[in-house]
PDB file of N, CA and C in Angstrom:
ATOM      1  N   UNK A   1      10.023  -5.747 -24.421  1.00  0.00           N
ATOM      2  CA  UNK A   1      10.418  -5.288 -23.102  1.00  0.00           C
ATOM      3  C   UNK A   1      10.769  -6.509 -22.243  1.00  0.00           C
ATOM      4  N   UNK A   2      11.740  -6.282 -21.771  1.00  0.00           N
ATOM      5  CA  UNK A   2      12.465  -7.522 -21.027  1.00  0.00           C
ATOM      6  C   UNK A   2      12.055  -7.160 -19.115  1.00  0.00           C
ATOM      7  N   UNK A   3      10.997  -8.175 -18.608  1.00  0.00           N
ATOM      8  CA  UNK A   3      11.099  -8.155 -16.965  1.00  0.00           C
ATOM      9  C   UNK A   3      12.608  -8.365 -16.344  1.00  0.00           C
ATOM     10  N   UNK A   4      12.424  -7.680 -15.289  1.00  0.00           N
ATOM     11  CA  UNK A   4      13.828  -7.549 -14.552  1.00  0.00           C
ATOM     12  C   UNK A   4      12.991  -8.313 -13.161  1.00  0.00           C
ATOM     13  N   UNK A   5      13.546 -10.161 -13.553  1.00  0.00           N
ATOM     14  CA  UNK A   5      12.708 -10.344 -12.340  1.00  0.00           C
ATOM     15  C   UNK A   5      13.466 -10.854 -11.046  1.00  0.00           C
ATOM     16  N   UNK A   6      13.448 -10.704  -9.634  1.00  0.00           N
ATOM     17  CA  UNK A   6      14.171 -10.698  -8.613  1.00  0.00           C
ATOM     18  C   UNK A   6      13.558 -11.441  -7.614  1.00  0.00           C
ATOM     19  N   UNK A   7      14.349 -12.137  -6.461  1.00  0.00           N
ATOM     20  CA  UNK A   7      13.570 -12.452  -5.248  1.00  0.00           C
ATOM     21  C   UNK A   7      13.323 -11.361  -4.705  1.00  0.00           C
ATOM     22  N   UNK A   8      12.943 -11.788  -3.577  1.00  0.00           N
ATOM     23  CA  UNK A   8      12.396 -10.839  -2.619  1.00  0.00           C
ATOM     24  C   UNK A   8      13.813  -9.832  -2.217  1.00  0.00           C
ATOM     25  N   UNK A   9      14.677 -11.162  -1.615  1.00  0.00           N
ATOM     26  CA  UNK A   9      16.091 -10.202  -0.938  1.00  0.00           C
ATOM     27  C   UNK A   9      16.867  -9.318  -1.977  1.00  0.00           C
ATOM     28  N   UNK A  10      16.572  -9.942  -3.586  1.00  0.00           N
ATOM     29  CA  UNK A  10      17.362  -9.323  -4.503  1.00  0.00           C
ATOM     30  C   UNK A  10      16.762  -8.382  -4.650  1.00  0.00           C
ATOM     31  N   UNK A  11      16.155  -8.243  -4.766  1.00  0.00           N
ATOM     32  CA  UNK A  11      14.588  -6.832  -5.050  1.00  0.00           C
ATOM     33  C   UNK A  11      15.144  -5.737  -4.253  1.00  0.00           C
ATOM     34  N   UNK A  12      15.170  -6.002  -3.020  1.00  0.00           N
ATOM     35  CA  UNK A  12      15.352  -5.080  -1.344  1.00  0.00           C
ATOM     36  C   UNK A  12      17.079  -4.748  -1.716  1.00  0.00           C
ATOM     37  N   UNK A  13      17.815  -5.604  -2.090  1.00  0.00           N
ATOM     38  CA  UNK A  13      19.154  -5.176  -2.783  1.00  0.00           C
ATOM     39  C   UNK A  13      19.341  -4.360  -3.599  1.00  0.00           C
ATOM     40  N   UNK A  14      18.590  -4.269  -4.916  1.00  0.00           N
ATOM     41  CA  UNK A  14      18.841  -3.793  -5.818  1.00  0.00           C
ATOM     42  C   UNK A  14      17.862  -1.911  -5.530  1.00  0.00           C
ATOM     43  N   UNK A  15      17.109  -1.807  -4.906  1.00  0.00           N
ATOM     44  CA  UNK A  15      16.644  -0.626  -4.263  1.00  0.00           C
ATOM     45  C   UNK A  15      18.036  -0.392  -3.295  1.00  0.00           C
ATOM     46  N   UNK A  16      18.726  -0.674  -2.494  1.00  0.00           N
ATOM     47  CA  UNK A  16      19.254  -0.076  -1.912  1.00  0.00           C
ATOM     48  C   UNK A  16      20.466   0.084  -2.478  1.00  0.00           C
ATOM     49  N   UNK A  17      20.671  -0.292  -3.826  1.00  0.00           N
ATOM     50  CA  UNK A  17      22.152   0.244  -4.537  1.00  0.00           C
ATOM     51  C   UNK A  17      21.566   1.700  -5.409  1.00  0.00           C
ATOM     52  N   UNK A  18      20.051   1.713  -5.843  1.00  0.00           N
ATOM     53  CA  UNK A  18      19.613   2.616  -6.631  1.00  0.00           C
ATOM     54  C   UNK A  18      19.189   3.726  -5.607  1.00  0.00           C
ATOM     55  N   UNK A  19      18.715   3.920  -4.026  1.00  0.00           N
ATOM     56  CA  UNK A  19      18.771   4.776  -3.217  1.00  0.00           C
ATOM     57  C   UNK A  19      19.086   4.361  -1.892  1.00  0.00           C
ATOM     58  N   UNK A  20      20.379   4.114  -1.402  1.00  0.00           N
ATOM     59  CA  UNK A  20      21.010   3.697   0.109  1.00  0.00           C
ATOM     60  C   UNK A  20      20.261   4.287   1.218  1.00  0.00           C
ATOM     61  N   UNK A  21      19.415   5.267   0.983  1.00  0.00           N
ATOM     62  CA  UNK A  21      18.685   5.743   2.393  1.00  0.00           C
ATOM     63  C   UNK A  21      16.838   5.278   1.995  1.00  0.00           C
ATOM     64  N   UNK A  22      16.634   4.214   1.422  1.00  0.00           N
ATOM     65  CA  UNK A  22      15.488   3.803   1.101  1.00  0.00           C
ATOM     66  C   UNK A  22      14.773   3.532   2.211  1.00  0.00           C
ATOM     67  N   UNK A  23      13.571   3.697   2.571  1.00  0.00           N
ATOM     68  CA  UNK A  23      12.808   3.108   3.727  1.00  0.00           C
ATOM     69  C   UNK A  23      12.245   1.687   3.400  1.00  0.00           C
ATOM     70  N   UNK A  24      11.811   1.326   2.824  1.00  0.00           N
ATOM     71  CA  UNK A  24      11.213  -0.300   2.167  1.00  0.00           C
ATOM     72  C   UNK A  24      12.369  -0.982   2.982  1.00  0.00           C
ATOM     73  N   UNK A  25      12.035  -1.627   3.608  1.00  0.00           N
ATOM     74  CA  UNK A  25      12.653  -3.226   4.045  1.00  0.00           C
ATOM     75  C   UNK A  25      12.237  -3.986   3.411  1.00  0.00           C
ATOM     76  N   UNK A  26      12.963  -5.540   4.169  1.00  0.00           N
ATOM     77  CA  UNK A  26      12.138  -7.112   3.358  1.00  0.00           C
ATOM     78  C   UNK A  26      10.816  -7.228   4.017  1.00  0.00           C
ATOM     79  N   UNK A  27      10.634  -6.949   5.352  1.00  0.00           N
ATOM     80  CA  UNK A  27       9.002  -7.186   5.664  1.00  0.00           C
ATOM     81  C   UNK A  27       8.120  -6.739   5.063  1.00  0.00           C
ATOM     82  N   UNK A  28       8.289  -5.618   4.452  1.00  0.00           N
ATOM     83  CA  UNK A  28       7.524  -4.548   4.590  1.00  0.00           C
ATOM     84  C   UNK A  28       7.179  -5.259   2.896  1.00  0.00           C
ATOM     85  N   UNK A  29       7.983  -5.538   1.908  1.00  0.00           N
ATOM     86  CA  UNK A  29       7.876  -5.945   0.925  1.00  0.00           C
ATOM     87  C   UNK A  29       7.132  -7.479   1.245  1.00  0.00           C
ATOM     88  N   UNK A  30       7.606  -8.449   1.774  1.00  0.00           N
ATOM     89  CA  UNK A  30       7.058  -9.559   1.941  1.00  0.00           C
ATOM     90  C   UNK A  30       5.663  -9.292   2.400  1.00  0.00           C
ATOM     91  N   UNK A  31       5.142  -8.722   3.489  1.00  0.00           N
ATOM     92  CA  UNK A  31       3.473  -8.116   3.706  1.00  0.00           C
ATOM     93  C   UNK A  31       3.271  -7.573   2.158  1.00  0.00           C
ATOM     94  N   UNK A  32       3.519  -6.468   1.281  1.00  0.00           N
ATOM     95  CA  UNK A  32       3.121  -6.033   0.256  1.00  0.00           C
ATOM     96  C   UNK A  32       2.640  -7.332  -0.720  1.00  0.00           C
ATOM     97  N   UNK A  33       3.267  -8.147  -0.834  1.00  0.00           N
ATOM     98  CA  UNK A  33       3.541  -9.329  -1.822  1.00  0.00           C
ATOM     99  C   UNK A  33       2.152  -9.963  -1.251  1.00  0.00           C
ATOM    100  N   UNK A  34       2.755 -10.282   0.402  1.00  0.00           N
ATOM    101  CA  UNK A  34       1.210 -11.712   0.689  1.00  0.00           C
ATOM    102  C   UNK A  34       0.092 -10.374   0.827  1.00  0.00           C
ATOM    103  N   UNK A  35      -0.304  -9.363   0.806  1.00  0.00           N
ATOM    104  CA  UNK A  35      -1.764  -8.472   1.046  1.00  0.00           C
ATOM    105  C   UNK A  35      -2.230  -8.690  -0.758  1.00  0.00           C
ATOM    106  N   UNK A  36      -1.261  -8.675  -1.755  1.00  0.00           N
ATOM    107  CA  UNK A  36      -1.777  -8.606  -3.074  1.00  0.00           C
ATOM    108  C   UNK A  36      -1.090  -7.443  -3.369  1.00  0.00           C
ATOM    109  N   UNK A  37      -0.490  -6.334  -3.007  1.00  0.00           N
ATOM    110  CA  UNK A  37      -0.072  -5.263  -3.134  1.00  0.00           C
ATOM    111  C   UNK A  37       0.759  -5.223  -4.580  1.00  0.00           C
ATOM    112  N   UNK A  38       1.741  -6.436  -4.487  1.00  0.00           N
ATOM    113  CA  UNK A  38       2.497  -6.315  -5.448  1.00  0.00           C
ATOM    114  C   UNK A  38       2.474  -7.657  -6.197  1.00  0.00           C
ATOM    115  N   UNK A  39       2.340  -8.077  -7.637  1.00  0.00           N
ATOM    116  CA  UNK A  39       2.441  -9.692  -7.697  1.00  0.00           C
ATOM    117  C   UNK A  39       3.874 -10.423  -7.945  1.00  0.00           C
ATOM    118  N   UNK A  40       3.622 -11.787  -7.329  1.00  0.00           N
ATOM    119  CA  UNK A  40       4.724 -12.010  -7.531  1.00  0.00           C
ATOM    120  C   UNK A  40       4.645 -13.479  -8.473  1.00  0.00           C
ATOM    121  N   UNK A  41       5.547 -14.175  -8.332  1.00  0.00           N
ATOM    122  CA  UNK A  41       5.202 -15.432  -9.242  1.00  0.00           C
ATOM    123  C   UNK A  41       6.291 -16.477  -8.339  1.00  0.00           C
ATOM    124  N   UNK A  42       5.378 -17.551  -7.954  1.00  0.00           N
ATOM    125  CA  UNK A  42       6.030 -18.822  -6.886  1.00  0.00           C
ATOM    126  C   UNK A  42       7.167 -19.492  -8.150  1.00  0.00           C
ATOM    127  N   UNK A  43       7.913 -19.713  -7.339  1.00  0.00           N
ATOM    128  CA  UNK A  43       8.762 -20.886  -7.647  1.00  0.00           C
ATOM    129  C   UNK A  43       8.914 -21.592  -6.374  1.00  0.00           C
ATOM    130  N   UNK A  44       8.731 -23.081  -6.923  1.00  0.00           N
ATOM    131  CA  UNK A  44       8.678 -23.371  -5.442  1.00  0.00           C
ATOM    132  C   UNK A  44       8.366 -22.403  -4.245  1.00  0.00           C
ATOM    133  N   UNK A  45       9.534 -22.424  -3.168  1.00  0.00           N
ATOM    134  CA  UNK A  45       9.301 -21.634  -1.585  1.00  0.00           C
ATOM    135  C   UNK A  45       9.647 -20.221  -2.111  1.00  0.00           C
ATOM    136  N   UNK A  46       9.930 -19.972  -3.083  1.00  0.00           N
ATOM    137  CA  UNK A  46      10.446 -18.401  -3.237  1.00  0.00           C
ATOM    138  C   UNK A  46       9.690 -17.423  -4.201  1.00  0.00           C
ATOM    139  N   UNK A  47       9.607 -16.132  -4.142  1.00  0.00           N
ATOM    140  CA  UNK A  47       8.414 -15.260  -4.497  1.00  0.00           C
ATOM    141  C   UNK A  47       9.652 -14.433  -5.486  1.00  0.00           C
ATOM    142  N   UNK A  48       8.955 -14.415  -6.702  1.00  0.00           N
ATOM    143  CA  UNK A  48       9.516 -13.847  -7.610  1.00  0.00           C
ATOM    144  C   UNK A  48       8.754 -12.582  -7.741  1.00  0.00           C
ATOM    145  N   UNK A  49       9.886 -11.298  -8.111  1.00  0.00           N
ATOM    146  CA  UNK A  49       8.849  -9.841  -8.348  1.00  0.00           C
ATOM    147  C   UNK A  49       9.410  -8.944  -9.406  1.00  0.00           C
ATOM    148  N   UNK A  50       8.190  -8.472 -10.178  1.00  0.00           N
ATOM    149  CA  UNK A  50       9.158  -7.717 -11.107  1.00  0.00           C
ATOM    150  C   UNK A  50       9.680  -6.255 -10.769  1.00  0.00           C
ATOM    151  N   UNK A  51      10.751  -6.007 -11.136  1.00  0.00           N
ATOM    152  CA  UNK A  51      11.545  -5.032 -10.265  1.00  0.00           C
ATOM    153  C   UNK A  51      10.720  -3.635 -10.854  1.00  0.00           C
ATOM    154  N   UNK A  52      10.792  -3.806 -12.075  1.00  0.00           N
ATOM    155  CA  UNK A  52       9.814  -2.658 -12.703  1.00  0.00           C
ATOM    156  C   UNK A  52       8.804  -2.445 -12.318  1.00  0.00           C
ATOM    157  N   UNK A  53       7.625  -3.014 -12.078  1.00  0.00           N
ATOM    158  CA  UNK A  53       6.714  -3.104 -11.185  1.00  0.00           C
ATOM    159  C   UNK A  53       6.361  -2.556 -10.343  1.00  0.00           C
ATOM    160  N   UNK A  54       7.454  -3.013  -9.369  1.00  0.00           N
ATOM    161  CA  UNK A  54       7.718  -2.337  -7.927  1.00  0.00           C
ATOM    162  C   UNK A  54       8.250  -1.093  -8.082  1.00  0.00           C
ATOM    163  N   UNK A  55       8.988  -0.583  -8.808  1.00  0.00           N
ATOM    164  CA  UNK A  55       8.773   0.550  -9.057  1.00  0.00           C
ATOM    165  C   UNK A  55       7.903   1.468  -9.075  1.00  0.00           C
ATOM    166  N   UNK A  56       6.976   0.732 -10.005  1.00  0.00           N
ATOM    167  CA  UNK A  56       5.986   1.424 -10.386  1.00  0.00           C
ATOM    168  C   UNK A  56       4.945   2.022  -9.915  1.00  0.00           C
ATOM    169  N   UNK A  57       4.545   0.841  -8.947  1.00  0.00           N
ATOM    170  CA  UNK A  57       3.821   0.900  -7.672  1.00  0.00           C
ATOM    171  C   UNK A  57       4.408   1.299  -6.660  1.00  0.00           C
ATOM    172  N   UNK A  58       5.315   1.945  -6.088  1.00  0.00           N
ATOM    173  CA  UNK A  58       6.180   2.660  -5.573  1.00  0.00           C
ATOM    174  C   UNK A  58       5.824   4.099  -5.463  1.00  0.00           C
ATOM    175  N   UNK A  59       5.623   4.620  -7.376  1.00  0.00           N
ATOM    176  CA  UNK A  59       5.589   5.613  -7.242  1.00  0.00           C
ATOM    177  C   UNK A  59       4.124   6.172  -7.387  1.00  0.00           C
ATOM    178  N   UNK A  60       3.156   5.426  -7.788  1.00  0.00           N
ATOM    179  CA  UNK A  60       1.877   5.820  -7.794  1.00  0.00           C
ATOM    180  C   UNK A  60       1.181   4.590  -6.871  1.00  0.00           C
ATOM    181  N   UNK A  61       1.056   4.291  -5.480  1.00  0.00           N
ATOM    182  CA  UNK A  61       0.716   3.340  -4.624  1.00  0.00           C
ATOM    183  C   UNK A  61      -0.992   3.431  -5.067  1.00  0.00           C
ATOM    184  N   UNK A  62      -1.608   4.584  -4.813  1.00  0.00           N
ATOM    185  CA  UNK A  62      -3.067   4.674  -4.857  1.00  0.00           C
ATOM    186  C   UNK A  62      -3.545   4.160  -6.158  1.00  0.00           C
ATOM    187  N   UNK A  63      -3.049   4.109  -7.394  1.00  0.00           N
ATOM    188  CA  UNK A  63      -3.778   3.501  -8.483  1.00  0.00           C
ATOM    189  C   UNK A  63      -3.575   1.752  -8.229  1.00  0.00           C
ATOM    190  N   UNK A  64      -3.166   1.733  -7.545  1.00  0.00           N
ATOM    191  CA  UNK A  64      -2.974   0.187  -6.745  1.00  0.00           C
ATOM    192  C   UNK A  64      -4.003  -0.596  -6.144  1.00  0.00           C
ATOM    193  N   UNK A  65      -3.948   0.080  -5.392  1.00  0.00           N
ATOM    194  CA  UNK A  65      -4.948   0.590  -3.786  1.00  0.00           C
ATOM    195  C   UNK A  65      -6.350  -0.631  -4.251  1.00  0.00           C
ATOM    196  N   UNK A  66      -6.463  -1.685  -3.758  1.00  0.00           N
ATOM    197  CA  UNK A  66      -7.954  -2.026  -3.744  1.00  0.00           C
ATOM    198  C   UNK A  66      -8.848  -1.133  -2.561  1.00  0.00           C
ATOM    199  N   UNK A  67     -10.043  -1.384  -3.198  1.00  0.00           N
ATOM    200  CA  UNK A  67     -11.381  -0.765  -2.182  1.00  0.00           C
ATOM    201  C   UNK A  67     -10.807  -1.787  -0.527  1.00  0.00           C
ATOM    202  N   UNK A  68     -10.890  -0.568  -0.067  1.00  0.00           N
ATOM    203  CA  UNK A  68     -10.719  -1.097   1.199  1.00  0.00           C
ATOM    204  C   UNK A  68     -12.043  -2.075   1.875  1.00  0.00           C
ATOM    205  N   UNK A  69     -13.329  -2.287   1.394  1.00  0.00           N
ATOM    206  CA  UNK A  69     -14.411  -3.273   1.564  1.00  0.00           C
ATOM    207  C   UNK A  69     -14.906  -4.427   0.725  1.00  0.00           C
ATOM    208  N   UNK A  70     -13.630  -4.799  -0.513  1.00  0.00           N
ATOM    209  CA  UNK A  70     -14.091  -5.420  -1.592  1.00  0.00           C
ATOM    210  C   UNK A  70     -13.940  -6.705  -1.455  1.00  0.00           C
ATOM    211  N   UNK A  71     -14.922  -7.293  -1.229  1.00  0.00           N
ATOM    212  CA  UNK A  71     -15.215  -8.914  -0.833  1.00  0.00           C
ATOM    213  C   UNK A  71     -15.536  -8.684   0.345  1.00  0.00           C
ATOM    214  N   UNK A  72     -15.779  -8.144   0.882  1.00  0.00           N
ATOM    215  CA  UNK A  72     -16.169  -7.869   2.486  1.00  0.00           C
ATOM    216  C   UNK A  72     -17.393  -7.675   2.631  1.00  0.00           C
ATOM    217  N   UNK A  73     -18.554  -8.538   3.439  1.00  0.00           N
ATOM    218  CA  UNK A  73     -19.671  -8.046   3.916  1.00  0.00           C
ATOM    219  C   UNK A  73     -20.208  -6.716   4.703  1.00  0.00           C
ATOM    220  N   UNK A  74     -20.568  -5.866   4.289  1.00  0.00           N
ATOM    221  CA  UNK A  74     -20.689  -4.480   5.336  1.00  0.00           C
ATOM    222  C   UNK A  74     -21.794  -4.058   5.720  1.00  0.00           C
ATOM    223  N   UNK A  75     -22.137  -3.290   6.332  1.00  0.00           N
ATOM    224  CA  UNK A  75     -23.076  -2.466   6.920  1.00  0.00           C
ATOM    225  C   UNK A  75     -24.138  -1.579   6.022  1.00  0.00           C
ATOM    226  N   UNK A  76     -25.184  -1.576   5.719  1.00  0.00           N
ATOM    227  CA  UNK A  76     -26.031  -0.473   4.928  1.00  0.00           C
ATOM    228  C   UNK A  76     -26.730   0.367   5.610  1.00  0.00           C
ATOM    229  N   UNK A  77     -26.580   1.474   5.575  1.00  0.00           N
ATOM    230  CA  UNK A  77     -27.038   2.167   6.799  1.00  0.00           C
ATOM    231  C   UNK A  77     -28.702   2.096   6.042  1.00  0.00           C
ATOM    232  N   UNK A  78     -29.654   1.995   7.538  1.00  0.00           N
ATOM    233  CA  UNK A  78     -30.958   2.116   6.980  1.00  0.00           C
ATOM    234  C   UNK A  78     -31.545   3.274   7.193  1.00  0.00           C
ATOM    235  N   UNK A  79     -32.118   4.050   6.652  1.00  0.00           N
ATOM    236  CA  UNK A  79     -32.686   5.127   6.681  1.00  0.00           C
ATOM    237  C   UNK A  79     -34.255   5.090   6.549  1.00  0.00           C
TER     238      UNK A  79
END
């Protein structure tokens, strides 16, 4: 299986030739990338992503999804 791998702007390109009324922008992808959402791979200043991937996670976001408290110190309720 061959990665289909893209920058960021090529990524946000290549979604909007496969659906022109897409909601995903570049921010919205660039936040996804720096939260961990999606991985990417540095070259130098530029963030490489696999297009398949993003797909993928696209279409099932929640098997994604970290625990929203994981590494985080929290609260135990005392009883």
């Amino acid at each position: 299986m061959t990665a289909h791998m893209r920058g960021l702007k090529q990524a946000i390109e290549y979604l909007k030739n496969q659906d022109p009324e897409t909601g995903l922008t570049l921010f919205a992808l660039r936040r996804m990338v720096k939260m961990g959402e999606i991985a990417c791979v540095h070259s130098g200043r530029k963030q490489i992503i696999d297009i398949d991937a993003l797909l993928e996670y696209l279409h099932n976001p929640k098997l994604y999804q970290k625990d929203k408290h994981d590494g985080a110190i929290r609260k135990i309720d005392e009883r």
